[in-house]
Every structure is written in C-alpha cells, then in structure tokens.
PDB file of N, CA and C in Angstrom:
ATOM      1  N   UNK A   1       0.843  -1.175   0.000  1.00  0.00           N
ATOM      2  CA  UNK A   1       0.000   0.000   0.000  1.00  0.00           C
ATOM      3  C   UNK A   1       0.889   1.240   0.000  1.00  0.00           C
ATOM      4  N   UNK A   2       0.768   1.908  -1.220  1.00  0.00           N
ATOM      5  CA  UNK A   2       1.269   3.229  -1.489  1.00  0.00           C
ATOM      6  C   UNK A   2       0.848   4.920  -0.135  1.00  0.00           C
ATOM      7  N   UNK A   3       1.710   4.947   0.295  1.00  0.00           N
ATOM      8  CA  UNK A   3       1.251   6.216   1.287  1.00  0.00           C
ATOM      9  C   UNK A   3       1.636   6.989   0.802  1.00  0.00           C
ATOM     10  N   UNK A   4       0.249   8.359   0.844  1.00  0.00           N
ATOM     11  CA  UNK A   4       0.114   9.739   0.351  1.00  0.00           C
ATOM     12  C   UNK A   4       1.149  10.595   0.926  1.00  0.00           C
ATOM     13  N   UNK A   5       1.785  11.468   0.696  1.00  0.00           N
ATOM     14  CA  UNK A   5       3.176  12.146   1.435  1.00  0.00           C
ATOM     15  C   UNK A   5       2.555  13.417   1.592  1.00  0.00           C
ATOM     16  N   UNK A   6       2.313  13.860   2.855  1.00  0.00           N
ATOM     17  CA  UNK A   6       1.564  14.670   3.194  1.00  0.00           C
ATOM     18  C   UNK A   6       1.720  15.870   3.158  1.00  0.00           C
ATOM     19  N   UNK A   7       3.201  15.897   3.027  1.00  0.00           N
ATOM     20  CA  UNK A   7       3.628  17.875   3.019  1.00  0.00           C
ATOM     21  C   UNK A   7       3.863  17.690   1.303  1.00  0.00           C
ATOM     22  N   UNK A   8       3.726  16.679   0.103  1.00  0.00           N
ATOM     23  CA  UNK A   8       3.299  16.926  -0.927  1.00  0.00           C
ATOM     24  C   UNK A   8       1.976  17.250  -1.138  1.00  0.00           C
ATOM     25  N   UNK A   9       0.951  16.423  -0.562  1.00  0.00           N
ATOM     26  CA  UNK A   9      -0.366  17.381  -0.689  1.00  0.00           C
ATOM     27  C   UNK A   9      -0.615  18.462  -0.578  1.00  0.00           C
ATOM     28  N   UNK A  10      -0.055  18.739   0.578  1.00  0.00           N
ATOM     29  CA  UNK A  10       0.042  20.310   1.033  1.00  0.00           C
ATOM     30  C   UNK A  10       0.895  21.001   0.537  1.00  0.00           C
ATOM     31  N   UNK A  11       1.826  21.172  -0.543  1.00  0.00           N
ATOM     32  CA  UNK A  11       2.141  21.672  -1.383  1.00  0.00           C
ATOM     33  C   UNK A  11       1.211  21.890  -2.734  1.00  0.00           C
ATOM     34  N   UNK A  12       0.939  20.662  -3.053  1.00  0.00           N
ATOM     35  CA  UNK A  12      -0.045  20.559  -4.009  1.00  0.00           C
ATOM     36  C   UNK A  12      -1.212  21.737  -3.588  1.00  0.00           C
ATOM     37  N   UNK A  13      -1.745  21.592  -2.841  1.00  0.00           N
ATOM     38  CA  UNK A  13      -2.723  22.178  -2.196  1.00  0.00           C
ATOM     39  C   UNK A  13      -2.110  24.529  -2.328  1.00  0.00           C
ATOM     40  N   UNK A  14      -0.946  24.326  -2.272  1.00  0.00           N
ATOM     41  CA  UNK A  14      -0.632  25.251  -1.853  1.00  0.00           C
ATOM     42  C   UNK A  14      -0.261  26.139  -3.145  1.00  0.00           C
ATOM     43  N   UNK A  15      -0.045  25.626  -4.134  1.00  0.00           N
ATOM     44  CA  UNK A  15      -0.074  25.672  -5.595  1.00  0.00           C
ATOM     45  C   UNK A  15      -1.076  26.576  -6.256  1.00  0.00           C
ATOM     46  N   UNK A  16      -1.962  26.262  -5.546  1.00  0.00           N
ATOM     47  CA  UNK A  16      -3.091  27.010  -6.041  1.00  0.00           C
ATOM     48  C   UNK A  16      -4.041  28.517  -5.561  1.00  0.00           C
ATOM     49  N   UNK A  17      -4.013  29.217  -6.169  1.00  0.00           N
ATOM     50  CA  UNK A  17      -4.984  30.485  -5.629  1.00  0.00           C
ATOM     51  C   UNK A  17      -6.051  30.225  -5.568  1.00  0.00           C
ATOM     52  N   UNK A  18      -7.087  31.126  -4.236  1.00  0.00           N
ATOM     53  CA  UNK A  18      -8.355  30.803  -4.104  1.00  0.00           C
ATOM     54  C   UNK A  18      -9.324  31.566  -5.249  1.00  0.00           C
ATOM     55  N   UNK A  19     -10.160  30.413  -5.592  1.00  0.00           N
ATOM     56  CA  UNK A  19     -11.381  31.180  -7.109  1.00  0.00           C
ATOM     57  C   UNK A  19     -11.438  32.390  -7.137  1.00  0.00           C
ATOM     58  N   UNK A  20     -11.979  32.579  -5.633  1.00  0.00           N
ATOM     59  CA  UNK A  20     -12.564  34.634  -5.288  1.00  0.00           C
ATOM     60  C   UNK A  20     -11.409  35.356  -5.861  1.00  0.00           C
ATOM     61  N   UNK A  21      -9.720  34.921  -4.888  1.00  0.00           N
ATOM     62  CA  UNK A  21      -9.292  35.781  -5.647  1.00  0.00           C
ATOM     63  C   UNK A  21      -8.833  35.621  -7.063  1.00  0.00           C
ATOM     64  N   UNK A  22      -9.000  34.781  -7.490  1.00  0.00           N
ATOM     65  CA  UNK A  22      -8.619  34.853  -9.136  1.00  0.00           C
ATOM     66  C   UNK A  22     -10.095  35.622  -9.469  1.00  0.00           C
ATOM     67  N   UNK A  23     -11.005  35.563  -9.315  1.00  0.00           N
ATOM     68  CA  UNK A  23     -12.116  35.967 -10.018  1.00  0.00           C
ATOM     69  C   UNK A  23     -12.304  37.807  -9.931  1.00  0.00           C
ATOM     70  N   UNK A  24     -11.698  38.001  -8.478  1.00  0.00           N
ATOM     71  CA  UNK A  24     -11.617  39.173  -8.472  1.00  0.00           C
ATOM     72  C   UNK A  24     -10.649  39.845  -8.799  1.00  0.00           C
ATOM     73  N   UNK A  25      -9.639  39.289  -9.101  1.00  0.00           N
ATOM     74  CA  UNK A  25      -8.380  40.139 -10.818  1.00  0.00           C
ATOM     75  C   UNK A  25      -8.791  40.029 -11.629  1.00  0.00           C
ATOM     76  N   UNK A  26      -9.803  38.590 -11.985  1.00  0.00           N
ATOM     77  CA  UNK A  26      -9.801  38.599 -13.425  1.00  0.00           C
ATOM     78  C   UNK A  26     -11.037  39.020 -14.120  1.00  0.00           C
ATOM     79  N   UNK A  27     -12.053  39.078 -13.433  1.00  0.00           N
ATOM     80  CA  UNK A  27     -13.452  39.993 -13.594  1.00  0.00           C
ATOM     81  C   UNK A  27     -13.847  41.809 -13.010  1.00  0.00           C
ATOM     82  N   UNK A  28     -13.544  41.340 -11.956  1.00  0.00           N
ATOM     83  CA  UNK A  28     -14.290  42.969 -11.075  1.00  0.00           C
ATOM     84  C   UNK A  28     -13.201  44.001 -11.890  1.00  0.00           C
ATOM     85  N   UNK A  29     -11.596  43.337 -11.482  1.00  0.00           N
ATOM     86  CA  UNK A  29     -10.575  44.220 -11.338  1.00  0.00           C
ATOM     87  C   UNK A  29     -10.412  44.385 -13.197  1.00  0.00           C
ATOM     88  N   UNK A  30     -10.775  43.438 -13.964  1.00  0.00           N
ATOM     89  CA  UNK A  30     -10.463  43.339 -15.284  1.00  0.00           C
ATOM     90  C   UNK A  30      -8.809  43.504 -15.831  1.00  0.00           C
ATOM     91  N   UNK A  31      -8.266  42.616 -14.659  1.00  0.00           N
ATOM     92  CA  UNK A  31      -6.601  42.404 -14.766  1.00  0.00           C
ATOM     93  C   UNK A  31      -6.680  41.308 -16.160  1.00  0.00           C
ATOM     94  N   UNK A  32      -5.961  42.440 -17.230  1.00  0.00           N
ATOM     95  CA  UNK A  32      -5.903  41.381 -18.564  1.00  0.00           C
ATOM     96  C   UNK A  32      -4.882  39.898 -18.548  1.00  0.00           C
ATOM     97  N   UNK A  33      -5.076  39.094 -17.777  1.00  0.00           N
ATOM     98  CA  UNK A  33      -4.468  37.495 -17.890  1.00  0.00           C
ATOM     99  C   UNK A  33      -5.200  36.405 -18.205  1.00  0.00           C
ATOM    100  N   UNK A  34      -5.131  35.619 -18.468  1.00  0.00           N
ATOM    101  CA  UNK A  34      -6.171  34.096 -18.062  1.00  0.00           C
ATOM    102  C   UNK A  34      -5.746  34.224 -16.606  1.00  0.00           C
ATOM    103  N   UNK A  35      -5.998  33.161 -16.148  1.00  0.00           N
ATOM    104  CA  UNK A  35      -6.292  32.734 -14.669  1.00  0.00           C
ATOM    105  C   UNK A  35      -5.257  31.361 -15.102  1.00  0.00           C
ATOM    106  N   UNK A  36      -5.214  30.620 -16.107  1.00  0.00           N
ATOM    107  CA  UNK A  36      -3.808  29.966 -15.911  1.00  0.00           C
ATOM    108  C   UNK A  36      -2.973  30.314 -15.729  1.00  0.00           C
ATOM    109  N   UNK A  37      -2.772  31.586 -16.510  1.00  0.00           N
ATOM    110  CA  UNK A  37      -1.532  32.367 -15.907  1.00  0.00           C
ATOM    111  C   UNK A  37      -0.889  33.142 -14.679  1.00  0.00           C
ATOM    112  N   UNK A  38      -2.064  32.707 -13.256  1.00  0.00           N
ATOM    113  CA  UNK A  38      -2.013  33.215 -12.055  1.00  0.00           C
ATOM    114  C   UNK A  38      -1.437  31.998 -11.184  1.00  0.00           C
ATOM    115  N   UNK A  39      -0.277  32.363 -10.661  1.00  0.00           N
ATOM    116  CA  UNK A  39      -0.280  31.341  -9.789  1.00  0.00           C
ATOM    117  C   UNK A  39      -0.022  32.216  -8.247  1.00  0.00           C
ATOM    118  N   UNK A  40       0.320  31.313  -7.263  1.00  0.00           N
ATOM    119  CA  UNK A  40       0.986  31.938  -6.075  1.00  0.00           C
ATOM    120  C   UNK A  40       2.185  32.635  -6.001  1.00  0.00           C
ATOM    121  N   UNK A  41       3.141  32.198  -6.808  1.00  0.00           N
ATOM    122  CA  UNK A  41       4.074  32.777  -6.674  1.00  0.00           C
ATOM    123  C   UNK A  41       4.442  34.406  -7.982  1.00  0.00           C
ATOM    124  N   UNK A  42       3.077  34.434  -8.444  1.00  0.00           N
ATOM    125  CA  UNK A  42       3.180  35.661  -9.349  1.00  0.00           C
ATOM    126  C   UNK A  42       2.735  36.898  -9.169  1.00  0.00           C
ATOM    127  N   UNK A  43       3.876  37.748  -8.825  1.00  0.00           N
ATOM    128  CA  UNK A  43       3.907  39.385  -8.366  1.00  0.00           C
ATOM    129  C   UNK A  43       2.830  39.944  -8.775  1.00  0.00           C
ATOM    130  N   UNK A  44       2.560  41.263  -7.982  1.00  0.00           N
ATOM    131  CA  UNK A  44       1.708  41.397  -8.433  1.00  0.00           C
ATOM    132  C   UNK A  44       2.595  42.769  -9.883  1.00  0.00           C
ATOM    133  N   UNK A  45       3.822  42.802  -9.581  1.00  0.00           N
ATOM    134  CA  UNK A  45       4.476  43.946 -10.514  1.00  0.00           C
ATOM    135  C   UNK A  45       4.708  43.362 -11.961  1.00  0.00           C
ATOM    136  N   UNK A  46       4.959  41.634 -11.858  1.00  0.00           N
ATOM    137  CA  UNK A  46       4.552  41.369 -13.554  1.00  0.00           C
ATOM    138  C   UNK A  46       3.246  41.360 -13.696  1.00  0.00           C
ATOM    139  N   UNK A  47       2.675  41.783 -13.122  1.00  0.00           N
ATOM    140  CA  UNK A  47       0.812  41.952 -13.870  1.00  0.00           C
ATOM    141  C   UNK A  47       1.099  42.795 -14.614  1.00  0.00           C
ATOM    142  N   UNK A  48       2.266  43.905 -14.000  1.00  0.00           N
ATOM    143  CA  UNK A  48       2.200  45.212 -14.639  1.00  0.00           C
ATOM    144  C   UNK A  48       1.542  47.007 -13.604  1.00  0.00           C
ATOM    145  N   UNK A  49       1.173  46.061 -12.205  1.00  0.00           N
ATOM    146  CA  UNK A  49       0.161  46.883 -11.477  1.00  0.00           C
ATOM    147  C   UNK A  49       1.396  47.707 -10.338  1.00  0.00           C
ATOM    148  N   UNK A  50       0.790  48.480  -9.629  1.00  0.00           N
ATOM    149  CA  UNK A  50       1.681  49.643  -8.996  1.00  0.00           C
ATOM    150  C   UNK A  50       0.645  49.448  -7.573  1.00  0.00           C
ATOM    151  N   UNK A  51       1.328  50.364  -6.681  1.00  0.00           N
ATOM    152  CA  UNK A  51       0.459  50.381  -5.819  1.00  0.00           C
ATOM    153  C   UNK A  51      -0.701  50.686  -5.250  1.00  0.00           C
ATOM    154  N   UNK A  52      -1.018  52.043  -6.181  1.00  0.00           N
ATOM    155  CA  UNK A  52      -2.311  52.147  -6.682  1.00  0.00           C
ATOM    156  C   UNK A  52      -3.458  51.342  -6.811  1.00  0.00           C
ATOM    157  N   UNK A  53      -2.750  50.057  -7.590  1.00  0.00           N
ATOM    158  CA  UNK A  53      -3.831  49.505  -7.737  1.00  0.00           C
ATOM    159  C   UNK A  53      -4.047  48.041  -7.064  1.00  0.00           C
ATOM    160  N   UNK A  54      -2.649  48.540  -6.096  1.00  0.00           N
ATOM    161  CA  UNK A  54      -3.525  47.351  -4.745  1.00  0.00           C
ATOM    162  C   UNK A  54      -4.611  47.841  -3.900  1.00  0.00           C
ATOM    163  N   UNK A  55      -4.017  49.259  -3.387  1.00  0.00           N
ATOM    164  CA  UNK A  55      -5.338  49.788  -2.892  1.00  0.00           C
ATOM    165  C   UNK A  55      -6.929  49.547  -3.397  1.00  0.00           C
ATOM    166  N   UNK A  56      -6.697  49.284  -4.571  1.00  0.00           N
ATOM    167  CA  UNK A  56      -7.892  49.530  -5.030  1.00  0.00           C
ATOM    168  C   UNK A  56      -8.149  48.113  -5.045  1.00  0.00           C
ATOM    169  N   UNK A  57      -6.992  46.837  -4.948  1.00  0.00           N
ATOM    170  CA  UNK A  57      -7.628  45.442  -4.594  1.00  0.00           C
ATOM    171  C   UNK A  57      -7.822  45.346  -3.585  1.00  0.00           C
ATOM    172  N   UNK A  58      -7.827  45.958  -2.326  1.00  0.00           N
ATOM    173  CA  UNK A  58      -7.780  45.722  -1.078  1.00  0.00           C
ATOM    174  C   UNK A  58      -9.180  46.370  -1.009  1.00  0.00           C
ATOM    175  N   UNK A  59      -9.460  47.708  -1.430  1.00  0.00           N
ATOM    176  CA  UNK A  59     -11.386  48.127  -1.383  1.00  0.00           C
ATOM    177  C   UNK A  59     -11.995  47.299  -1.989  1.00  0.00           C
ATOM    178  N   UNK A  60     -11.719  46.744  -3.017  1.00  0.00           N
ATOM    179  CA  UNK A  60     -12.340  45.839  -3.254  1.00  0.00           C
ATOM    180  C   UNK A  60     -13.117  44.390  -3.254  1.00  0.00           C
ATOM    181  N   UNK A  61     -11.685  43.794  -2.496  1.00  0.00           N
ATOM    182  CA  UNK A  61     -11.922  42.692  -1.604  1.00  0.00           C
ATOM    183  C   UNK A  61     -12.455  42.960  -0.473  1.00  0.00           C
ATOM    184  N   UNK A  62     -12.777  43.776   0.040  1.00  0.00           N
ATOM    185  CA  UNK A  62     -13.372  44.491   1.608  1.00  0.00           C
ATOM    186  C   UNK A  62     -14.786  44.496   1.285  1.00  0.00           C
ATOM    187  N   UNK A  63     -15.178  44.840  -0.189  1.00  0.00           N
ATOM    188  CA  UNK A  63     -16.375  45.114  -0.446  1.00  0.00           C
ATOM    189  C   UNK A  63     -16.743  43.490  -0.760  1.00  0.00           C
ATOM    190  N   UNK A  64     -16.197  43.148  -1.697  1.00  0.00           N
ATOM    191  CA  UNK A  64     -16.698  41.739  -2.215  1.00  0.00           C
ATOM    192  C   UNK A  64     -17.059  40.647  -1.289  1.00  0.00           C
ATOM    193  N   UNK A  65     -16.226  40.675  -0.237  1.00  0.00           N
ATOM    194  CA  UNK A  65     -15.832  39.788   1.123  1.00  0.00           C
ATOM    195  C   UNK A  65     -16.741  40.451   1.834  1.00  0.00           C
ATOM    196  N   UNK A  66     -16.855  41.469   2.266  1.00  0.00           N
ATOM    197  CA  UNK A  66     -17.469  41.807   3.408  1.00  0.00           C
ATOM    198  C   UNK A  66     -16.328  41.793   4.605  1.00  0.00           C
ATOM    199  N   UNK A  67     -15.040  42.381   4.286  1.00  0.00           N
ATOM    200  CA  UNK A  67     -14.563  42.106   5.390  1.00  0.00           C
ATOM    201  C   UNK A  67     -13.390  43.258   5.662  1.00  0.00           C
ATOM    202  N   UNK A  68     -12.629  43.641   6.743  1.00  0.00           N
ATOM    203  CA  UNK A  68     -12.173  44.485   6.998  1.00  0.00           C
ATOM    204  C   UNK A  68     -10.460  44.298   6.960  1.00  0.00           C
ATOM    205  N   UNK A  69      -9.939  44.647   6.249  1.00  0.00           N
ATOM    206  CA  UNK A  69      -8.730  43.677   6.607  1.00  0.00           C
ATOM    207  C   UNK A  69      -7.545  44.963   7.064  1.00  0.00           C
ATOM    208  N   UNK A  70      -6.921  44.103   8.474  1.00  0.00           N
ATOM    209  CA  UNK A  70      -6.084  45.056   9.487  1.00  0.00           C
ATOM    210  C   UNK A  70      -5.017  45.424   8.765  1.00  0.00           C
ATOM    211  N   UNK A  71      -4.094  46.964   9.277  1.00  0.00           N
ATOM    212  CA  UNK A  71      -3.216  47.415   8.511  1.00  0.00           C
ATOM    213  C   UNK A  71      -2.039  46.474   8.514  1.00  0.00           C
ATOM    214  N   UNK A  72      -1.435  45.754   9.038  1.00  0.00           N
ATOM    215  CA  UNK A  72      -0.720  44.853   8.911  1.00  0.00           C
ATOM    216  C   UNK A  72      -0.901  43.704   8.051  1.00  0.00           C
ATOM    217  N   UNK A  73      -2.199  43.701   7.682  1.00  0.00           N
ATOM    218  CA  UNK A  73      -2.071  42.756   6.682  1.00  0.00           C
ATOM    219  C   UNK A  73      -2.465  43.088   4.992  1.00  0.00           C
ATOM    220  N   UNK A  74      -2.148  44.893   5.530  1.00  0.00           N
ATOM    221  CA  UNK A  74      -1.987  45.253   4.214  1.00  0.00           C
ATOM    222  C   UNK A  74      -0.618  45.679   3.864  1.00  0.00           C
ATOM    223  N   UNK A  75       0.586  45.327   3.813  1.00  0.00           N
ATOM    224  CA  UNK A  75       1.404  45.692   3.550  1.00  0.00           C
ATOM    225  C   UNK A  75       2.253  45.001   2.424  1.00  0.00           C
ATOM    226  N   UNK A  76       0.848  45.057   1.329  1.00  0.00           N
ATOM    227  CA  UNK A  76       1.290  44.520  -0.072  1.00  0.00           C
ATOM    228  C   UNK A  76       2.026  45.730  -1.029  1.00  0.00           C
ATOM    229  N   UNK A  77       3.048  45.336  -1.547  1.00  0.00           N
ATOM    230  CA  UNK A  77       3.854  45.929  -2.716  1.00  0.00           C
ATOM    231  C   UNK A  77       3.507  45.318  -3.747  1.00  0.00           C
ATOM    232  N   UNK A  78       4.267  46.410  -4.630  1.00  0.00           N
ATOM    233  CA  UNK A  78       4.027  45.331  -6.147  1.00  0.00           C
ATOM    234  C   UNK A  78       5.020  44.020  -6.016  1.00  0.00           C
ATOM    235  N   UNK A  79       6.048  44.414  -5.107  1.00  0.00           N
ATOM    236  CA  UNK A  79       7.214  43.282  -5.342  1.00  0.00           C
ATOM    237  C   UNK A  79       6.383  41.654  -4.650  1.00  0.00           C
ATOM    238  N   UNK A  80       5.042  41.907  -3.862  1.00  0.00           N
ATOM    239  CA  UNK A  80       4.147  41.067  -3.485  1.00  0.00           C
ATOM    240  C   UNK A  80       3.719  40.025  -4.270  1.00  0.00           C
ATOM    241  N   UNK A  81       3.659  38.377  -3.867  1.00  0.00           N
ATOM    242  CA  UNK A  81       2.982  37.619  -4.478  1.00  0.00           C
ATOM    243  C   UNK A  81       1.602  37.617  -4.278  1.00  0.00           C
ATOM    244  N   UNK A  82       0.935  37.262  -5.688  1.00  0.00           N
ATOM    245  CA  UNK A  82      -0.624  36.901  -5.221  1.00  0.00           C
ATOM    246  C   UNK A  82      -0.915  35.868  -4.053  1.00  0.00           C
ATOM    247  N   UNK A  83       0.010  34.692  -3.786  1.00  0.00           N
ATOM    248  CA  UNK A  83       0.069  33.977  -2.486  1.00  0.00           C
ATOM    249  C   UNK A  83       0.129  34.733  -1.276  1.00  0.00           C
ATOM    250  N   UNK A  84       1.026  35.833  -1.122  1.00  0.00           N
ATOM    251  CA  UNK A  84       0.562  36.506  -0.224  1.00  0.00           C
ATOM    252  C   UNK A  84      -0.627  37.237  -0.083  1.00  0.00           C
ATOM    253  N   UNK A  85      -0.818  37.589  -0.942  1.00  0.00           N
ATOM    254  CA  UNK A  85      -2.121  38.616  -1.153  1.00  0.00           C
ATOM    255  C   UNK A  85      -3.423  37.229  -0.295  1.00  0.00           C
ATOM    256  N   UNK A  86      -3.468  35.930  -1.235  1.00  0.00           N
ATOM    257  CA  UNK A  86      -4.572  35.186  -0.802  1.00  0.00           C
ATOM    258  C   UNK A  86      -4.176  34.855   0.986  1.00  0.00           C
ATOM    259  N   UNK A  87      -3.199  34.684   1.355  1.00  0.00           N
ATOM    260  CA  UNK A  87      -3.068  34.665   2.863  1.00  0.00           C
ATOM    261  C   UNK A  87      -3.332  35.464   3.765  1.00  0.00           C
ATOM    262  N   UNK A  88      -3.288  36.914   3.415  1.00  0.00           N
ATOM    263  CA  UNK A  88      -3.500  38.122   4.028  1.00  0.00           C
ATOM    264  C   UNK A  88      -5.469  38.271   3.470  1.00  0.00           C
ATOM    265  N   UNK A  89      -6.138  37.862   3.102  1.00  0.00           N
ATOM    266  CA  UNK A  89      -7.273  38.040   2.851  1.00  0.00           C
ATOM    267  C   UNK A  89      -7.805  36.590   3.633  1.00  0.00           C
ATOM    268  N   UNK A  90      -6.956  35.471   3.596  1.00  0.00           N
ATOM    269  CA  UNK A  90      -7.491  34.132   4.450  1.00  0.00           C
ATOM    270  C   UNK A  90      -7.889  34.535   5.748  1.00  0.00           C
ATOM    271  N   UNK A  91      -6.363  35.777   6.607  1.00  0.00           N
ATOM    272  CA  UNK A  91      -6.801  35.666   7.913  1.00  0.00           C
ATOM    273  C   UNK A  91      -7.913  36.416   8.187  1.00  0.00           C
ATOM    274  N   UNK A  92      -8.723  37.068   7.354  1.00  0.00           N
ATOM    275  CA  UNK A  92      -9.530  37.766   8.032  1.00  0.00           C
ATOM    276  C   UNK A  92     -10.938  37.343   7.709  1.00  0.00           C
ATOM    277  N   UNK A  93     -11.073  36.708   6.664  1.00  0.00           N
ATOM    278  CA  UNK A  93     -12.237  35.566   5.815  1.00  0.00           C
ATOM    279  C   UNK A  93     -12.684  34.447   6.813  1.00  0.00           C
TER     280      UNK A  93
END
C-alpha cells in the first residue's frame, strides 16, 4: 500500500490560488491574464500593477468579502505575491 506524502499534498494544495481571488483580478478588477496564468508565486508587478492599484484590490476585496482587513495585513507591494495577497485576505475571511 502506497502512502500519500503529506507535506506533498500540502504543497499541491498550496499551488493554487483561491477562485474569489482569481475571479476578483480577473473579472471585477479586469486584470488582462487568463487565470492559468495566475499562480501563487506571481507578483503582483509582472501583472504590470503599482500600488495604486492594490489599494484599489484591497477596497475591493473588503467590499466583495465583506470584510475588513487590518493594517498589517496590508502591507502589499508590487514586489508582493498573489500567495501573499490570498493569505492576508485568508486571515480575516
């Protein structure tokens, strides 16, 4: 019997961005990518975006979510991954 290796799942697992936020770059925000082309580890400065327009992902996700998210867990740059971005929106979801 083959055993599942568990911090590979959880990598596997970790691989991936949550729908909302892909849906909310790739619809509300109308960030021109596919969504294959989003992973965790992709800045948000090769989107092409500035800081500007995190602010404006962070009102946005506040609105979409319904949720308030603390100044410490806004301290996204462009040099920021979208993995961070989805972790800093996990803790407050």
């Amino acid at each position: 019997m083959t055993r599942i290796d568990e911090p590979s799942a959880r990598s596997a697992q970790q691989s991936e961005l949550p729908a909302e936020l892909v849906a909310l770059l790739t619809d509300r925000l109308d960030v021109e990518v596919g969504s294959d082309q989003l992973s965790p580890s992709t800045t948000f400065e090769s989107l092409g975006l500035d800081s500007l327009w995190l602010m404006e992902l962070v009102v946005a996700a506040e609105e979409e979510f319904g949720i308030v998210l603390p100044e410490d867990a806004l301290d996204l740059r462009p040099a920021s991954t979208l993995g961070e971005a989805a972790a800093a929106f996990e803790h407050v979801a």
